[in-house]
Protein backbone atom coordinates (compact mmCIF):
# COMPACT_ATOMS: atom_id res chain seq x y z
CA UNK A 1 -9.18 -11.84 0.00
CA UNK A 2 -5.74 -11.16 1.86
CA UNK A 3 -2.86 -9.18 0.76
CA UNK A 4 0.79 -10.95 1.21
CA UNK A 5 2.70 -10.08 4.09
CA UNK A 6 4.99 -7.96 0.97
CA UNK A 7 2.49 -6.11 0.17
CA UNK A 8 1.15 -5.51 3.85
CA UNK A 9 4.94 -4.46 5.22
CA UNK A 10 5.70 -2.43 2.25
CA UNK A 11 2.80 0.12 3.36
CA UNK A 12 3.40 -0.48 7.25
CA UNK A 13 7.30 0.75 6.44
CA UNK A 14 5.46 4.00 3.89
CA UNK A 15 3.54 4.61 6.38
CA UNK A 16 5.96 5.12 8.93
CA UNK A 17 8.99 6.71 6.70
CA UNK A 18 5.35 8.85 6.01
CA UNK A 19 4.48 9.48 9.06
CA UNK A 20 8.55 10.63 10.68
CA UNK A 21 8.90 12.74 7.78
CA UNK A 22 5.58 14.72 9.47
CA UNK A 23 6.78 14.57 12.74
CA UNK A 24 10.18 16.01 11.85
CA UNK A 25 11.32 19.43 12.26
CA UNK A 26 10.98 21.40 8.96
CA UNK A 27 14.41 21.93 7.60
CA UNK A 28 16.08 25.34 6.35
CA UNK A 29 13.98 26.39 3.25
CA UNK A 30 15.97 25.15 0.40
CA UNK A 31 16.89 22.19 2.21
CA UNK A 32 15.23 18.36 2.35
CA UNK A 33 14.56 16.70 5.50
CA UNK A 34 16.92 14.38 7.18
CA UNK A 35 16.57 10.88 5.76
CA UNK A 36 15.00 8.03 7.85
CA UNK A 37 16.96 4.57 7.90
CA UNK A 38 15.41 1.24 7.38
CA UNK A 39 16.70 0.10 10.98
CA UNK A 40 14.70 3.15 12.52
CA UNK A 41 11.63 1.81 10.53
CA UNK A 42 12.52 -2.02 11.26
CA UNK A 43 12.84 -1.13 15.00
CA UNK A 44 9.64 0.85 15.14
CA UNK A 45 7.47 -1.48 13.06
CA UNK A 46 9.38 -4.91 14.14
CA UNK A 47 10.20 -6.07 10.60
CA UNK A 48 13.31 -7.51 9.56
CA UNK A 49 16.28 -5.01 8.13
CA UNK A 50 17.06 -7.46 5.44
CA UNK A 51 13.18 -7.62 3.96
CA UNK A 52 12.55 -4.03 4.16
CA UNK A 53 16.10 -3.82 2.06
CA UNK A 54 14.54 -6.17 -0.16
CA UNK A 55 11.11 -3.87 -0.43
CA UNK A 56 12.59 -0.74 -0.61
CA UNK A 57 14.46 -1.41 -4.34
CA UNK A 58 11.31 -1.17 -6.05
CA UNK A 59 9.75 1.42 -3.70
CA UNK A 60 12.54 3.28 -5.43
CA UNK A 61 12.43 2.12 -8.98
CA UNK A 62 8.74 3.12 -8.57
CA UNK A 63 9.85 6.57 -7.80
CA UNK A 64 7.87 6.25 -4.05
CA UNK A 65 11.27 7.04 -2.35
CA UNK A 66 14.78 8.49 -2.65
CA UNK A 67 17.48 7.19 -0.73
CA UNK A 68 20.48 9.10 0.15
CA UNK A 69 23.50 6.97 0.50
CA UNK A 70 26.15 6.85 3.39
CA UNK A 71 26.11 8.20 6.80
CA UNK A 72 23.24 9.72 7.94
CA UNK A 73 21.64 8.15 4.92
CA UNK A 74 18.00 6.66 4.20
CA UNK A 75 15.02 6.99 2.39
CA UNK A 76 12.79 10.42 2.41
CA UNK A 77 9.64 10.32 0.74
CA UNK A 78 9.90 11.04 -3.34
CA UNK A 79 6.73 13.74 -3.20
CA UNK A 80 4.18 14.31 -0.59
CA UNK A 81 2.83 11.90 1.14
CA UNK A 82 -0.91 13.15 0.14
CA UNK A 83 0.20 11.88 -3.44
CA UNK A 84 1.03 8.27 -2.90
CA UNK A 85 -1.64 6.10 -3.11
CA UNK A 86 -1.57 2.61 -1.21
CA UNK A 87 -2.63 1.19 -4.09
CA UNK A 88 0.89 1.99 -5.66
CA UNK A 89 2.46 1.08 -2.55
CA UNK A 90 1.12 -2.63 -2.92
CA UNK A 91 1.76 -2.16 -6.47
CA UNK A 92 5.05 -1.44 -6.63
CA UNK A 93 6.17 -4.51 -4.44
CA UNK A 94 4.57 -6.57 -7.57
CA UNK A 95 1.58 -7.71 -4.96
CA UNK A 96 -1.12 -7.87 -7.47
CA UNK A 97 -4.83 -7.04 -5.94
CA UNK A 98 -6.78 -10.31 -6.84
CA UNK A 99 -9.61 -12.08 -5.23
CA UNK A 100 -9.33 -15.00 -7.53
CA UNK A 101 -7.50 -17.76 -7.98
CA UNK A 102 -6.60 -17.90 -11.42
CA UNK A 103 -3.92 -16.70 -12.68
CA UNK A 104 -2.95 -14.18 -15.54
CA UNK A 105 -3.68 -15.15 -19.32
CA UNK A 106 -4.89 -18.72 -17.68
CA UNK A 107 -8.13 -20.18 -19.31
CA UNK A 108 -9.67 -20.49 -15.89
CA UNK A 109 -9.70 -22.13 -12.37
CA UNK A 110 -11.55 -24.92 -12.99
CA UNK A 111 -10.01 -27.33 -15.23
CA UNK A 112 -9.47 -24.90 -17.77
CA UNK A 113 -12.90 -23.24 -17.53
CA UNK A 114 -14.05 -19.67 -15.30
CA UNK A 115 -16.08 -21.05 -12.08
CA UNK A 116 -19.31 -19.61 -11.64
CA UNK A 117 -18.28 -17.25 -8.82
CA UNK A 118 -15.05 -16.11 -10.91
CA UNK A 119 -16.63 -12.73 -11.93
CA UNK A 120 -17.96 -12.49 -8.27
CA UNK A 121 -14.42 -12.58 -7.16
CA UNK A 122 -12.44 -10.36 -9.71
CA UNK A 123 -15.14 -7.74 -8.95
CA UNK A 124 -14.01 -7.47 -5.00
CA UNK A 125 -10.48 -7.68 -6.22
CA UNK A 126 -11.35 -4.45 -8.26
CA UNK A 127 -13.37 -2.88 -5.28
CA UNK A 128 -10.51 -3.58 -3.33
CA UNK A 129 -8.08 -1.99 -5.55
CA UNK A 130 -10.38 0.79 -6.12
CA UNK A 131 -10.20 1.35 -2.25
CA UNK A 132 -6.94 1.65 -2.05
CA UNK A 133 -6.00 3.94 -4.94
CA UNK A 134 -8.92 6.41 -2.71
CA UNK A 135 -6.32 6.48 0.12
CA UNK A 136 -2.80 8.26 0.51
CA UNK A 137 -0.46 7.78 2.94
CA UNK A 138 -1.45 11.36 4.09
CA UNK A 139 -4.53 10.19 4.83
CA UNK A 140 -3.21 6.68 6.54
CA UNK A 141 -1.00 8.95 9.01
CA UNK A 142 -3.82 11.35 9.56
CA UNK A 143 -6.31 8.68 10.74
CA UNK A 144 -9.01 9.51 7.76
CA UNK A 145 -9.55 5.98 6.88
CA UNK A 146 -12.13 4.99 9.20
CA UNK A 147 -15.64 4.94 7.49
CA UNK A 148 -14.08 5.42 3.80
CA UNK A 149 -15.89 2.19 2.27
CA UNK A 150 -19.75 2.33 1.30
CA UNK A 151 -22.00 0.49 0.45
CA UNK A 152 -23.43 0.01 -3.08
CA UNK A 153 -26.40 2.08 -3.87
CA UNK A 154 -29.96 0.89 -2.45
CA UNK A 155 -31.30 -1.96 -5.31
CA UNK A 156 -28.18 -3.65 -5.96
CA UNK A 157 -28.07 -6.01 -3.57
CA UNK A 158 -31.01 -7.73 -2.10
CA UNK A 159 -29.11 -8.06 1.23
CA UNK A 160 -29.36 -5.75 4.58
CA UNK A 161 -25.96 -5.13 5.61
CA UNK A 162 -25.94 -3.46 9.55
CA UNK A 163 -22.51 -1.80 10.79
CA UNK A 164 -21.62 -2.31 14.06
């Protein structure tokens, strides 16, 4: 399974505007925080200006960011970053999470008929999915990720998986 490169640079660039927005000095109460430009997040994460442009529109429509037009304007986080998933980062960008490779409303992958390891495959696709939807951006710009996927309880699998 690998995500696109969309759905990959869309949560590099949240996870940046995520983690600035932390670092930044708290405002006046009653006031937001500064906005962040796309060209301080394509600098700092080498991505092009033009396809974070093209990512942030339905970061937006998805109601993930605001942006503030004009000078001094950007994007600032549309709620806290503890309350954004990845999973609707990757979402948002229309990436779907799929292991497979059939497609939507298709009869199958195989000359019209499922393969034998289809079911195999849409189940890491939801394990994958499920993953993400477990992790915010909080916890992405804390550094909780690390050790956050298990293994399936003892009898499932007749296999002996080791961590190094």
């Amino acid at each position: 399974m690998r995500l696109s490169t969309r759905g990959r640079y869309a949560v590099m660039a949240m996870v940046d505007l995520a983690a600035r927005e932390a670092a930044a000095t708290p405002p006046a109460p009653g006031r937001p925080r500064p906005p962040v430009s796309l060209a301080e997040i394509a600098a700092a994460q080498m991505l092009s200006l033009a396809y974070l442009e093209q990512l942030f529109g339905p970061l937006r429509r998805a109601g993930l960011v605001n942006s503030a037009r004009g000078p001094g304007g950007g994007y600032r986080l549309a709620r806290p970053a503890r309350e954004i998933p990845i999973a609707a980062i990757v979402e948002a960008v229309d990436e779907p999470i799929r292991a497979t490779r059939c497609e939507e409303g298709s009869p199958g992958c195989m000359q019209g008929q499922r393969c034998l390891t289809h079911d195999l495959w849409t189940e890491l696709g939801e394990q994958i999915r499920i993953f993400l939807e477990g992790v915010s951006l909080e916890d992405v710009v804390q550094g909780r990720v690390q050790g956050r996927a298990s293994l399936p309880a003892q009898g499932t699998a007749s296999v002996q998986l080791t961590r190094a």
